[in-house]
Protein backbone atom coordinates (compact mmCIF):
# COMPACT_ATOMS: atom_id res chain seq x y z
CA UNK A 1 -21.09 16.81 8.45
CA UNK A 2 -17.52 17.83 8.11
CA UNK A 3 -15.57 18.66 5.16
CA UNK A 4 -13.61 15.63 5.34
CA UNK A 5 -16.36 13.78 5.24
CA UNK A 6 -18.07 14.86 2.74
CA UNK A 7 -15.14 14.56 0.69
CA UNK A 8 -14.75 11.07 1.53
CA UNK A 9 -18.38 9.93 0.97
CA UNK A 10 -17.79 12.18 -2.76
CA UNK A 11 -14.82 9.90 -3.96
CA UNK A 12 -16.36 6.42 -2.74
CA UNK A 13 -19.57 7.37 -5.24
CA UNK A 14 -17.11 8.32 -7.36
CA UNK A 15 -15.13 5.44 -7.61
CA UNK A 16 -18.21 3.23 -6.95
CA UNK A 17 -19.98 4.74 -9.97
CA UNK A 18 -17.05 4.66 -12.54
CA UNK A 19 -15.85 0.72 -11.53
CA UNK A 20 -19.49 -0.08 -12.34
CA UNK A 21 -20.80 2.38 -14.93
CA UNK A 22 -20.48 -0.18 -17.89
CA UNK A 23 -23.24 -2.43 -16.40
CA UNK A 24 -25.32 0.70 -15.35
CA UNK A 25 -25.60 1.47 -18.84
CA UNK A 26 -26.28 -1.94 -20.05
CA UNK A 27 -28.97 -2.29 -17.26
CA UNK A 28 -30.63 0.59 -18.71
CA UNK A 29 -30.23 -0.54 -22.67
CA UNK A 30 -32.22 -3.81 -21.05
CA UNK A 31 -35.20 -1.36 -19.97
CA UNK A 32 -35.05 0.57 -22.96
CA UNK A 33 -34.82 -3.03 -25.46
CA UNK A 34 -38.81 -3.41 -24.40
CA UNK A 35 -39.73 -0.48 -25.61
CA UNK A 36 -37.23 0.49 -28.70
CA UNK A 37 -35.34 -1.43 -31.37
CA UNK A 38 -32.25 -2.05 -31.25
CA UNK A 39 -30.29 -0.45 -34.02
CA UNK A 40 -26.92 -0.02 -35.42
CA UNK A 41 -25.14 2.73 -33.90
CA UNK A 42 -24.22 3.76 -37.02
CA UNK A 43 -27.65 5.31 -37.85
CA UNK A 44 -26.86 7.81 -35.38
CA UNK A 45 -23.50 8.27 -35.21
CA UNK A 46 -20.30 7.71 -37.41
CA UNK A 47 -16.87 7.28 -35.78
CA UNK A 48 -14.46 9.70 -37.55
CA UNK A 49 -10.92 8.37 -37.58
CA UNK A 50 -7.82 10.74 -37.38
CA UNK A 51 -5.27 11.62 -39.47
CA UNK A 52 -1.78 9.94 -40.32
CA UNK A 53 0.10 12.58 -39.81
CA UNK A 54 3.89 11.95 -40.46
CA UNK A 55 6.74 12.33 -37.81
CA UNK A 56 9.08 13.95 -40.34
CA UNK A 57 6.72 17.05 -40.29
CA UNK A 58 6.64 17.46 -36.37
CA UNK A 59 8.05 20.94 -35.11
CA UNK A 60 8.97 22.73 -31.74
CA UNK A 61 5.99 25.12 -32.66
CA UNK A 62 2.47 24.56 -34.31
CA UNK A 63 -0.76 22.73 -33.79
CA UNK A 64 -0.85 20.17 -31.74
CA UNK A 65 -1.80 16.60 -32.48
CA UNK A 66 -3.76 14.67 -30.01
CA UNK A 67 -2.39 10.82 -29.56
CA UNK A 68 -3.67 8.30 -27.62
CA UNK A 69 -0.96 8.83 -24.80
CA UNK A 70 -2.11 12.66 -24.68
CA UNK A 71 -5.20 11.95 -23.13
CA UNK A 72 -5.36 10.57 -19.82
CA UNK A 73 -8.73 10.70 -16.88
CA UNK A 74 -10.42 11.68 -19.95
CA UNK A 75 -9.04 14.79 -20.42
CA UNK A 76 -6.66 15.80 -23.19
CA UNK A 77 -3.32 16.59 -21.73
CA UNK A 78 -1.21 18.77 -24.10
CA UNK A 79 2.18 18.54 -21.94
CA UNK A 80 4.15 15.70 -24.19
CA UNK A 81 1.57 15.93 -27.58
CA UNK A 82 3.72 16.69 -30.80
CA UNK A 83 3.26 19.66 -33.11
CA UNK A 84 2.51 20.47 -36.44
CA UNK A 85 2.26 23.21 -39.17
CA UNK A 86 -1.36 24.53 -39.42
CA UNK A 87 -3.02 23.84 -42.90
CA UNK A 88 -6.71 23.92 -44.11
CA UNK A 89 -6.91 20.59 -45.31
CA UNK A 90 -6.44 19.15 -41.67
CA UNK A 91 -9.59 21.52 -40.55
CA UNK A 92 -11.48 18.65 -40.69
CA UNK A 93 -9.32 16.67 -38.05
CA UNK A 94 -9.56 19.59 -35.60
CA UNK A 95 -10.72 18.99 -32.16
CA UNK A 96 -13.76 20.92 -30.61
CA UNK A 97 -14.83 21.80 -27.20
CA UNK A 98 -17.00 18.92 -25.95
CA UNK A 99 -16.06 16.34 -28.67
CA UNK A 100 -15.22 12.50 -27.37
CA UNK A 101 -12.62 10.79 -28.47
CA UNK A 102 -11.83 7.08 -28.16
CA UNK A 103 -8.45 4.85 -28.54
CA UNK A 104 -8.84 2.32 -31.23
CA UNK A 105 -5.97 0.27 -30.84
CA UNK A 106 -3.16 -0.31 -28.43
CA UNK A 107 -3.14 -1.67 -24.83
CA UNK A 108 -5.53 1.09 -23.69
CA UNK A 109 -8.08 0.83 -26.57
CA UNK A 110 -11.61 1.73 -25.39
CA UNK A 111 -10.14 4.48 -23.62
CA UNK A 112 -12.55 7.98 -23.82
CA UNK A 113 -11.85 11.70 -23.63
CA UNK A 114 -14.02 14.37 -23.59
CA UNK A 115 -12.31 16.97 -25.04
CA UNK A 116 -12.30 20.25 -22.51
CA UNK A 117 -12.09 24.03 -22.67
CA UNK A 118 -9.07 26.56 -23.02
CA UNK A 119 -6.52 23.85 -25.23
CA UNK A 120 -7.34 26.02 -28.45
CA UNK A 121 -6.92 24.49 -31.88
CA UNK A 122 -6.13 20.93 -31.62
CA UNK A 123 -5.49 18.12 -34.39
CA UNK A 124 -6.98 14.62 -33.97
CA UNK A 125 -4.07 11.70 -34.72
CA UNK A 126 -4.68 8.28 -36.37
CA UNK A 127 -5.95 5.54 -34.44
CA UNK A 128 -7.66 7.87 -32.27
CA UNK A 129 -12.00 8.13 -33.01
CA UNK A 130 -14.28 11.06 -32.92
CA UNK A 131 -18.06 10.58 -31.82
CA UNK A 132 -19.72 12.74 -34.63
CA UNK A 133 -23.56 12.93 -34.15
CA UNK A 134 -25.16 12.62 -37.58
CA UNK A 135 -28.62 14.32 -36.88
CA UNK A 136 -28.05 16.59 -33.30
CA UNK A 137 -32.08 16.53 -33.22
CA UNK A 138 -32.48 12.93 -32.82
CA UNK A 139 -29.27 12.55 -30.73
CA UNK A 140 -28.10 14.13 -27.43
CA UNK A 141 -24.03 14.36 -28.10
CA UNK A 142 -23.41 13.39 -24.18
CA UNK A 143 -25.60 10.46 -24.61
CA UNK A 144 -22.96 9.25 -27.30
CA UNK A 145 -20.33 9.57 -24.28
CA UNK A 146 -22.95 7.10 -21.70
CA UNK A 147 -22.87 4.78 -24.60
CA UNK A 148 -19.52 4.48 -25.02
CA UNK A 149 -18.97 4.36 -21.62
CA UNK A 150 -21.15 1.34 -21.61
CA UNK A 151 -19.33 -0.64 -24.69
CA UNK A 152 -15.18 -0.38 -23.35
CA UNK A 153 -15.35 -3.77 -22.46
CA UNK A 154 -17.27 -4.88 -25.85
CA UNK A 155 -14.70 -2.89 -27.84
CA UNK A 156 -11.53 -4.44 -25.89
CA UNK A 157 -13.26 -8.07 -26.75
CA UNK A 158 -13.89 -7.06 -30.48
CA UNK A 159 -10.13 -5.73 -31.03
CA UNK A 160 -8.36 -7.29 -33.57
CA UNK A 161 -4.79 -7.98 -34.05
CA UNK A 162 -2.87 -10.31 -31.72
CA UNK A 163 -0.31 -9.00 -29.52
CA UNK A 164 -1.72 -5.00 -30.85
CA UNK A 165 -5.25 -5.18 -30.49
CA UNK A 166 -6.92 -2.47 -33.02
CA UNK A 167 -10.35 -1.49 -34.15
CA UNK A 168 -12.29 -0.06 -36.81
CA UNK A 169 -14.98 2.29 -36.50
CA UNK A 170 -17.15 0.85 -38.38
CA UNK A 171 -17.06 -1.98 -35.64
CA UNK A 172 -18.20 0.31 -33.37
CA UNK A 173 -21.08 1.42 -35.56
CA UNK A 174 -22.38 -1.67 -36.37
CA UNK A 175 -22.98 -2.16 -32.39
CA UNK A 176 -26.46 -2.19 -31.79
CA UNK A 177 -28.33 -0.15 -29.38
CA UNK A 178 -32.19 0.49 -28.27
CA UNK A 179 -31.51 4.63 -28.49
CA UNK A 180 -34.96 6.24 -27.13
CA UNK A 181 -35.72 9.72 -28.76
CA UNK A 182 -33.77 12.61 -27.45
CA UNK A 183 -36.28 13.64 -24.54
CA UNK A 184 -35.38 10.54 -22.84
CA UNK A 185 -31.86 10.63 -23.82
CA UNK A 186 -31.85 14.00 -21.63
CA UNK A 187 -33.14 12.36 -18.29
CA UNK A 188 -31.07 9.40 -18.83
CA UNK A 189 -28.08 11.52 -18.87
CA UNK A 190 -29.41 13.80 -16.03
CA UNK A 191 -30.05 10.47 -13.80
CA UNK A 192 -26.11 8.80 -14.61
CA UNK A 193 -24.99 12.70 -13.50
CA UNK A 194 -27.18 12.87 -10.97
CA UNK A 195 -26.06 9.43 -9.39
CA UNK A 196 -22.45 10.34 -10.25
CA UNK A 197 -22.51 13.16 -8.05
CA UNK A 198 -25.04 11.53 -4.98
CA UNK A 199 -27.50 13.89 -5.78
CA UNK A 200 -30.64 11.46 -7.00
CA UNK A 201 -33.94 13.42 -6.39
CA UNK A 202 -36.81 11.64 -5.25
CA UNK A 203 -38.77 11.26 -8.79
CA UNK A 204 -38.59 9.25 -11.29
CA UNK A 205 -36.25 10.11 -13.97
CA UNK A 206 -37.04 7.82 -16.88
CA UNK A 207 -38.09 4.50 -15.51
CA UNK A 208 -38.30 3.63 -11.96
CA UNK A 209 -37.64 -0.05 -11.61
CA UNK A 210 -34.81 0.81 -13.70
CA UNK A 211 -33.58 4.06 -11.22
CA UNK A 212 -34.15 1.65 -8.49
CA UNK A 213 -32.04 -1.25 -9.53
CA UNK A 214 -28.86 0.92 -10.45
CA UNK A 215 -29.44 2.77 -7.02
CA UNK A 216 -29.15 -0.70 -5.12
CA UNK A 217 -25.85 -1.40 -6.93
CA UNK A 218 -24.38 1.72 -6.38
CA UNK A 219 -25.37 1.72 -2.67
CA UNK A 220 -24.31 -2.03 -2.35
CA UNK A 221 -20.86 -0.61 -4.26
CA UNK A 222 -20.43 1.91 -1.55
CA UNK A 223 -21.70 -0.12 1.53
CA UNK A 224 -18.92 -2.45 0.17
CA UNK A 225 -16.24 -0.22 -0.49
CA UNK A 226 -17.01 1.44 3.37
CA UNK A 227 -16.55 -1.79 5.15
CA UNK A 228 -12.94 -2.52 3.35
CA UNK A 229 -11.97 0.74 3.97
CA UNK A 230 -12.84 0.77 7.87
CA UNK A 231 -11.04 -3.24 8.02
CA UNK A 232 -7.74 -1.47 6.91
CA UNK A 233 -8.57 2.25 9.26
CA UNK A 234 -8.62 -0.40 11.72
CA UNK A 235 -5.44 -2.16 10.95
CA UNK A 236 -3.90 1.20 10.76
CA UNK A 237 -5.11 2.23 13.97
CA UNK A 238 -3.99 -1.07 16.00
CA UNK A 239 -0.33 -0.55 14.58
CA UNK A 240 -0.68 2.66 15.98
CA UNK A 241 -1.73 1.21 19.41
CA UNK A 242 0.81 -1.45 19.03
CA UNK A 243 3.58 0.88 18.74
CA UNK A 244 1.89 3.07 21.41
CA UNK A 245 1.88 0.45 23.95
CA UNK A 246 5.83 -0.64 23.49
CA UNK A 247 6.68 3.62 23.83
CA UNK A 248 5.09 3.63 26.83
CA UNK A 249 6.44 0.02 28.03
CA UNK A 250 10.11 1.75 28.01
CA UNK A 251 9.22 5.41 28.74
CA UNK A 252 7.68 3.82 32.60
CA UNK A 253 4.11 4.92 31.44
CA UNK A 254 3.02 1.28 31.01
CA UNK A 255 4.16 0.75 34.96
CA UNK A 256 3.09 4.13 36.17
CA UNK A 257 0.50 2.29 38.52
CA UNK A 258 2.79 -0.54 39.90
CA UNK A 259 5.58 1.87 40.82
CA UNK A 260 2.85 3.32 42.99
CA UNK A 261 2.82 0.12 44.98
CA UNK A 262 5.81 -1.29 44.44
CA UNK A 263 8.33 1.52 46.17
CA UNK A 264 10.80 -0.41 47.91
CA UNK A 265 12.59 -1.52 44.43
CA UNK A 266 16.90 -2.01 44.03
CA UNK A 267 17.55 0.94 41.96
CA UNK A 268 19.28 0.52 38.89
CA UNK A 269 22.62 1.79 39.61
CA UNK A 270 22.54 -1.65 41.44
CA UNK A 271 21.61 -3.46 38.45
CA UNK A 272 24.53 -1.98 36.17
CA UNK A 273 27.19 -2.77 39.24
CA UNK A 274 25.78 -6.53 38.90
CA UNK A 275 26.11 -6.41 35.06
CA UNK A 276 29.44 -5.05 35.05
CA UNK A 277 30.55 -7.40 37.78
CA UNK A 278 29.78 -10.45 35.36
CA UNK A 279 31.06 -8.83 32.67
CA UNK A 280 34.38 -8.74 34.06
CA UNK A 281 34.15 -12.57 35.23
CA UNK A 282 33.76 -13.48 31.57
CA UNK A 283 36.76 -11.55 30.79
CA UNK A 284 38.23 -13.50 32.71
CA UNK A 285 37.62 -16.73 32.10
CA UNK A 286 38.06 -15.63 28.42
CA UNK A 287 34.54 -15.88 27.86
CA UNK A 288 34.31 -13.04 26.39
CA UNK A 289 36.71 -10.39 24.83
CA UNK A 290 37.45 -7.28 26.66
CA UNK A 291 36.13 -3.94 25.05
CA UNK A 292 36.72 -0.16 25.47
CA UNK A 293 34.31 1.36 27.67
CA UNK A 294 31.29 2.50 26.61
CA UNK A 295 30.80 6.76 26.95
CA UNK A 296 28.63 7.82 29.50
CA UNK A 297 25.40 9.01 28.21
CA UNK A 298 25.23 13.16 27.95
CA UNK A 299 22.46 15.45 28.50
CA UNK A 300 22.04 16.29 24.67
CA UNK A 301 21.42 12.25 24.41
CA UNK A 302 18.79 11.96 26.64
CA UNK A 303 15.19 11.79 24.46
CA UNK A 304 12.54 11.84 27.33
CA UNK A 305 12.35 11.89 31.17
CA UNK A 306 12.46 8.65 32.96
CA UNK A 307 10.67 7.31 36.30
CA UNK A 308 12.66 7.03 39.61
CA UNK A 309 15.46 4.74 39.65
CA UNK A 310 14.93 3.97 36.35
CA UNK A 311 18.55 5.13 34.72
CA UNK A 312 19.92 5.97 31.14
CA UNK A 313 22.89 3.35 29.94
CA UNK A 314 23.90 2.42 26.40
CA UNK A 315 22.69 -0.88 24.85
CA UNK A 316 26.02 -2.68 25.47
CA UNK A 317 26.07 -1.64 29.04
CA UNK A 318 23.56 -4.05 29.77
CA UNK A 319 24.42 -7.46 27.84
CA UNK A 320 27.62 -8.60 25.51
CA UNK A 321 27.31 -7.78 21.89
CA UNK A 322 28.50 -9.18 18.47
CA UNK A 323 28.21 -9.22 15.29
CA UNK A 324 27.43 -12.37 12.63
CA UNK A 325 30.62 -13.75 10.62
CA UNK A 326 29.77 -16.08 7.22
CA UNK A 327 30.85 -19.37 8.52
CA UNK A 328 30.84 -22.30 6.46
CA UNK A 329 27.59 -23.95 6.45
CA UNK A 330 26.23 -27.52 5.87
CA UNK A 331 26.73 -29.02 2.09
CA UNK A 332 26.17 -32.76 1.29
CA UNK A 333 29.45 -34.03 2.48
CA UNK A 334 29.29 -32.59 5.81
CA UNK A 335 26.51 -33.36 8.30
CA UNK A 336 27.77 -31.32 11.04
CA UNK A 337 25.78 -30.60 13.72
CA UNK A 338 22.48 -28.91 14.24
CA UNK A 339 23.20 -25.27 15.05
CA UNK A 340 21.04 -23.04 12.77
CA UNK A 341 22.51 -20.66 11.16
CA UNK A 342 20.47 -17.47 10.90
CA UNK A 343 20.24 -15.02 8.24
CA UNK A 344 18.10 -11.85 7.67
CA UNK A 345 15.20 -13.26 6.10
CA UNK A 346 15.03 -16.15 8.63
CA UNK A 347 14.04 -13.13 11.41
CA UNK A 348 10.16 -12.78 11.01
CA UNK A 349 8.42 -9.08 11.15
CA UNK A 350 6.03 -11.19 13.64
CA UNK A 351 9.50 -11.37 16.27
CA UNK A 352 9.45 -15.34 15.41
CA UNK A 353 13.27 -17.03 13.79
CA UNK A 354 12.79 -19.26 11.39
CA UNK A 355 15.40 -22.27 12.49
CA UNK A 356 14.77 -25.07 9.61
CA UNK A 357 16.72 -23.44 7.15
CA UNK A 358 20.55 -23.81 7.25
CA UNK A 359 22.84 -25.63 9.13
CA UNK A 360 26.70 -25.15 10.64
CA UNK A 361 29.25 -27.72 9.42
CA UNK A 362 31.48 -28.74 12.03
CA UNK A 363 34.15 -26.43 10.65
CA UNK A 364 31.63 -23.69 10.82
CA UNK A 365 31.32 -24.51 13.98
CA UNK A 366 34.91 -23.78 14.62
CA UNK A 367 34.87 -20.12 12.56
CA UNK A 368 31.42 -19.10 13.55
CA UNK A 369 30.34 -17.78 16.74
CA UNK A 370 27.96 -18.74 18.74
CA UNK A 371 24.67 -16.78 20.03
CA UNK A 372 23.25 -18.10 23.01
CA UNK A 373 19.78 -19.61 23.69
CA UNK A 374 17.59 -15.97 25.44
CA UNK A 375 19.90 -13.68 23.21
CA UNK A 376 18.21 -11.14 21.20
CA UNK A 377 19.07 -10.23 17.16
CA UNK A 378 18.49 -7.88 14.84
CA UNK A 379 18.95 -7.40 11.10
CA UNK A 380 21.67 -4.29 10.85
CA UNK A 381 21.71 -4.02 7.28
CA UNK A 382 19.71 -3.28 4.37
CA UNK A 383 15.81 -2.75 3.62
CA UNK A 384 14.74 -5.20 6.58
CA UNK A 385 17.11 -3.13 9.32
CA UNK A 386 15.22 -3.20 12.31
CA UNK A 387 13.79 -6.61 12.62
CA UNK A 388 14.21 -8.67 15.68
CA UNK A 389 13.65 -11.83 17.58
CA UNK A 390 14.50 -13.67 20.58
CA UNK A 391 17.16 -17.15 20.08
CA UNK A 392 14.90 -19.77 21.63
CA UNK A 393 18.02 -22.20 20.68
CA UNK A 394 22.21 -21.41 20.16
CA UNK A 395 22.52 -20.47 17.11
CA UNK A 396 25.14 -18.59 14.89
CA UNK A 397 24.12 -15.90 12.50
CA UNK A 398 25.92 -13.87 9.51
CA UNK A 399 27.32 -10.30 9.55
CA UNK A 400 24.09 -8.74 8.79
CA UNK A 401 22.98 -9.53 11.95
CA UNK A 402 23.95 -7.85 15.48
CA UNK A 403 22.99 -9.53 18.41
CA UNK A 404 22.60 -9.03 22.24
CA UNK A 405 23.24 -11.56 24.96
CA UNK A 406 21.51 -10.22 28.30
CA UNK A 407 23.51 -10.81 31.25
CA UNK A 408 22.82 -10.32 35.07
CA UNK A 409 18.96 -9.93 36.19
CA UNK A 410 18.37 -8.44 32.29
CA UNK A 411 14.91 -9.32 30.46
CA UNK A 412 15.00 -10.72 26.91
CA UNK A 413 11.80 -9.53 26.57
CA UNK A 414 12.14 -6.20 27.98
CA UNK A 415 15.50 -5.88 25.65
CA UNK A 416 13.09 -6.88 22.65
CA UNK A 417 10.68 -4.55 23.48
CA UNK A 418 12.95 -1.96 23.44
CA UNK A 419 14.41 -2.87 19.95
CA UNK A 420 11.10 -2.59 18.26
CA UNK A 421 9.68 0.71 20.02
CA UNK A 422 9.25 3.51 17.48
CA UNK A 423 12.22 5.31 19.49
CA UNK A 424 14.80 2.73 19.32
CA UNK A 425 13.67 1.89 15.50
CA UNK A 426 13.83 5.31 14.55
CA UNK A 427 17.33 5.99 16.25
CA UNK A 428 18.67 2.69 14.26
CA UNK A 429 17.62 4.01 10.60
CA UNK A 430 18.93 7.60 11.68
CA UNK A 431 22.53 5.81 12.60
CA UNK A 432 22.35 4.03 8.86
CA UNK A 433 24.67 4.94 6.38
CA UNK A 434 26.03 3.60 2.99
CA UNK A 435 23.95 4.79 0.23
CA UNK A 436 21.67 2.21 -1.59
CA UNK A 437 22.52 -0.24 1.20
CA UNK A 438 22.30 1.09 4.55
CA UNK A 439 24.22 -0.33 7.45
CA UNK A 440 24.65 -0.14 11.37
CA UNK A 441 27.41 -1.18 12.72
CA UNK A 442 27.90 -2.92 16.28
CA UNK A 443 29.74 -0.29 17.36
CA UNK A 444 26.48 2.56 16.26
CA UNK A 445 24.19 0.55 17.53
CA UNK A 446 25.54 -0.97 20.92
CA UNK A 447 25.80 3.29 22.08
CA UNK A 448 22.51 3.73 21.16
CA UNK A 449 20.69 5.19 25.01
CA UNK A 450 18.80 2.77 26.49
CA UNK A 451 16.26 3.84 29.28
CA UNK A 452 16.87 0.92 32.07
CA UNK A 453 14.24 -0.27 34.69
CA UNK A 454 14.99 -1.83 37.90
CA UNK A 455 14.97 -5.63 37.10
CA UNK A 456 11.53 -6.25 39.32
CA UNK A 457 10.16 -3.58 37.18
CA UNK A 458 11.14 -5.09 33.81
CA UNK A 459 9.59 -8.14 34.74
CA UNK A 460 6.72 -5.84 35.49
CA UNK A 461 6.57 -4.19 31.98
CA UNK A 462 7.03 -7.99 30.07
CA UNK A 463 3.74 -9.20 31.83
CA UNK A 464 2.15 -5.74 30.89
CA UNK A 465 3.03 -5.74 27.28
CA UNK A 466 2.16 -9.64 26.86
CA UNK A 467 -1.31 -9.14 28.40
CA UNK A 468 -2.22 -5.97 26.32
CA UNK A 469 -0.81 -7.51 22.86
CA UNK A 470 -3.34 -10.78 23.16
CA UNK A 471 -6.03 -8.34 23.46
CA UNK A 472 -4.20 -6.48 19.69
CA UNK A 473 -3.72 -10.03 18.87
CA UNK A 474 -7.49 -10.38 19.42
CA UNK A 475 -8.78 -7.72 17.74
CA UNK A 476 -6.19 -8.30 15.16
CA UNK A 477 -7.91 -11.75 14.30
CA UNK A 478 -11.40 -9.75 14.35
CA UNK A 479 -10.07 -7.31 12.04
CA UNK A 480 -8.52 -10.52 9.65
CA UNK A 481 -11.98 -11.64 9.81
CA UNK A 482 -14.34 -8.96 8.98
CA UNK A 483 -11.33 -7.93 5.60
CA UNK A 484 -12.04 -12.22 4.72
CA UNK A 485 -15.68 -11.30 5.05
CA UNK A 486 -15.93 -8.33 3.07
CA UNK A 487 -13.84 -10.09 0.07
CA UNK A 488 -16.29 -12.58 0.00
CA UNK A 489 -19.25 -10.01 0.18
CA UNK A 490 -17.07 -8.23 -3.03
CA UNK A 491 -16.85 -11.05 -4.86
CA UNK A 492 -20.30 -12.24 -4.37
CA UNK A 493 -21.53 -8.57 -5.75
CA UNK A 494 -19.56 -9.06 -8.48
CA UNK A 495 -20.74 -12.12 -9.72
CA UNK A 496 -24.42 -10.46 -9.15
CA UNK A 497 -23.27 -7.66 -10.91
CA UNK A 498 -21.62 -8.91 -13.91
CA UNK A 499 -23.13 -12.00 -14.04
CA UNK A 500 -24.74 -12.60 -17.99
């Protein structure tokens, strides 16, 4: 078994064990209630309170006091604890090596420590309890840690105080417990370490129906605990394979095997002629506006290799570009027409454009422009930079949104592809600037390289990509399935497990 792996089976007992430790402890107080009386805790142990010591006496340099806040996982933590001058009358409120401590008030009350070696002399605050054993020979101190492990949730419901919940000690004390004499206590605490650590030996420890019924929790915990964590290894792993398939889809690797038999294929330098050719036609006819040339793509550009006639170009070498405007949209005096007009949030991480939100008015209309039906958009500013769809209507959109209107023999598809690969999506938040909000403008992200296949070849990749994403799509719903299983396996085992 590897290291990793053993690590990873270590912290699901752990976090198995501690999420259900209370009701391991009461299961056990059950077994023990036929065989010993339960008593006040107080016969056993008293709950020594802290003192009050004043904030007008703190100091850069002394002794210092242990809060609530300064322990934390149980430990004491000494980093942001306050100081004071050392005196004999507070020897009484010093810490020790091995003592537990408990919060007894605040929005963390019930919370333990178990105070650990090398913090020196330490001084115990108000508010804060100390477990002292009365009689060491009839009680085990770690035992008094088990117990309040056990009672957190008992001492949160018994808090007093409204909006700051506090408790005595003596409310503590008068909890009663079935404590068995101190041989018992010993294997009691040897089988909760022993668990703790997934390193149960075969025996018995102190009762065996007992043993067994904790053990079947804790497994049931972990079994549990395993099958969440391999539903979202698994959703990890298909976004992996979904981004994997779209890098190949525009590096040629997707189409490796049809180049093979498709050879005889216009090269692309064919393609751009075309694209350029209606470009200039919609010039024109005023269509479109005429831009500056785009710069030829240089060596240093160029990320990865491409096929055979496949051909580097920039993104506005193969379609005509814009950017959103704020047009005036539809208000209750205007009816207007029924051009959506798309914003950010109306652009779907799933690729889908949500149209049924707001509408042009007719002077919007006028002011706005228009996006074509096929045309592809993507949000160019802010937190959601990145996102894309494909217009299945004309639509307009605001400024936050550059778009992408495919011209001659160009894909949609292909083009969306593209957008989303990890290449293209990493390229477009390395070309984002403006602080807080980060922005790429048309003019950034219509030179951003874009590897070009033959159109045959595109059409090629679009069929490739489609057929391998239902299969995602299908394991995706598998995945969706198993995570709505295992919550209702969870929550089943909870209501077992907490159950009255």
């Amino acid at each position: 078994m590897s290291k990793g792996v053993k690590t990873q089976i270590k912290t699901l007992y752990l976090k198995a064990f501690y999420l259900n430790v209370g009701k391991y402890i009461e299961i056990i107080n059950y077994y023990l209630s036929q065989k010993n009386e339960a008593l006040p805790l107080g016969n056993y142990i008293k709950i020594f309170g802290g003192f009050a010591f004043k904030s007008t006496g703190y100091q850069k340099e002394g002794i210092p006091i242990i809060r609530i806040s300064d322990f934390q996982n149980e430990q004491i933590v000494l980093e942001n604890c306050k100081r004071y001058k050392e005196e004999s009358s507070l020897e009484k409120y010093e810490l020790k090596i091995g003592d537990i401590i408990i919060a007894l008030t605040g929005g963390t009350i019930g919370k333990l420590a178990i105070v650990q070696e090398g913090l020196g002399k330490i001084y115990m605050n108000q508010r804060v309890g100390r477990f002292d054993i009365l009689n060491p020979e009839l009680f085990e101190k770690e035992y008094a840690y088990w117990i309040a492990r056990g009672v957190q949730e008992k001492v949160k419901n018994l808090a007093w105080g409204g909006a700051q919940p506090n408790l005595s000690g003596k409310q503590i004390e008068n909890m009663e417990f079935p404590i068995p004499e101190k041989s018992i206590q010993k294997k009691i605490i040897q089988f909760l370490n022993d668990l703790k650590n997934n390193s149960i030996n075969v025996g018995v420890y102190f009762n065996r129906e007992c043993e067994k019924e904790i053990i079947r929790l804790q497994n049931k915990q972990i079994a549990l605990f395993q099958i969440k964590e391999n539903t979202n290894t698994e959703e990890g792993l298909l976004q992996i394979l979904h981004q994997q398939i779209l890098q190949n889809a525009v590096s040629g690797k997707l189409t490796a095997g049809w180049r093979k038999k498709n050879t005889d294929v216009e090269p692309v330098s064919k393609l751009l002629e075309k694209i350029k050719a209606e470009k200039e036609r919609l010039i024109a006819k005023k269509k479109i506006k005429k831009e500056k040339p785009l710069p030829k793509i240089t060596e240093d550009e160029v990320p990865f290799k491409l096929p055979e006639k496949w051909e580097w170009c920039r993104l506005g070498d193969v379609g005509f570009t814009q950017t959103g405007t704020t047009p005036p949209t539809l208000d209750n005096d205007n009816f207007g027409n029924d051009i959506p007009f798309i914003k950010p949030a109306d652009i779907k991480v799933s690729w889908q454009i949500d149209y049924e939100n707001e509408k042009l008015s007719n002077k919007g209309l006028e002011l706005g422009r228009l996006i074509q039906s096929g045309s592809v958009m993507m949000v160019c500013i802010g937190g959601s930079i990145g996102k894309s769809g494909i217009c299945s209507m004309d639509v307009s959109c605001n400024q936050q949104i550059n778009t992408i209107t495919p011209l001659t023999n160009m894909s949609s598809w292909y083009i969306q592809y593209l957008l989303q690969s990890p290449y293209f999506q990493k390229i477009v938040w390395g070309r984002a600037s403006g602080g807080t909000t980060p922005i790429v403008n048309k003019t950034k992200w219509e030179t951003i390289p874009f590897p070009l296949p033959p159109f045959t070849e595109q059409k090629a990749i679009v069929a490739k990509v489609e057929k391998l994403m239902e299969h995602v799509s299908a394991l995706e719903e598998k995945i969706k399935q198993n995570k709505q299983d295992a919550e209702m396996l969870m929550q089943s085992f909870l209501i077992e497990t907490f159950k009255n």
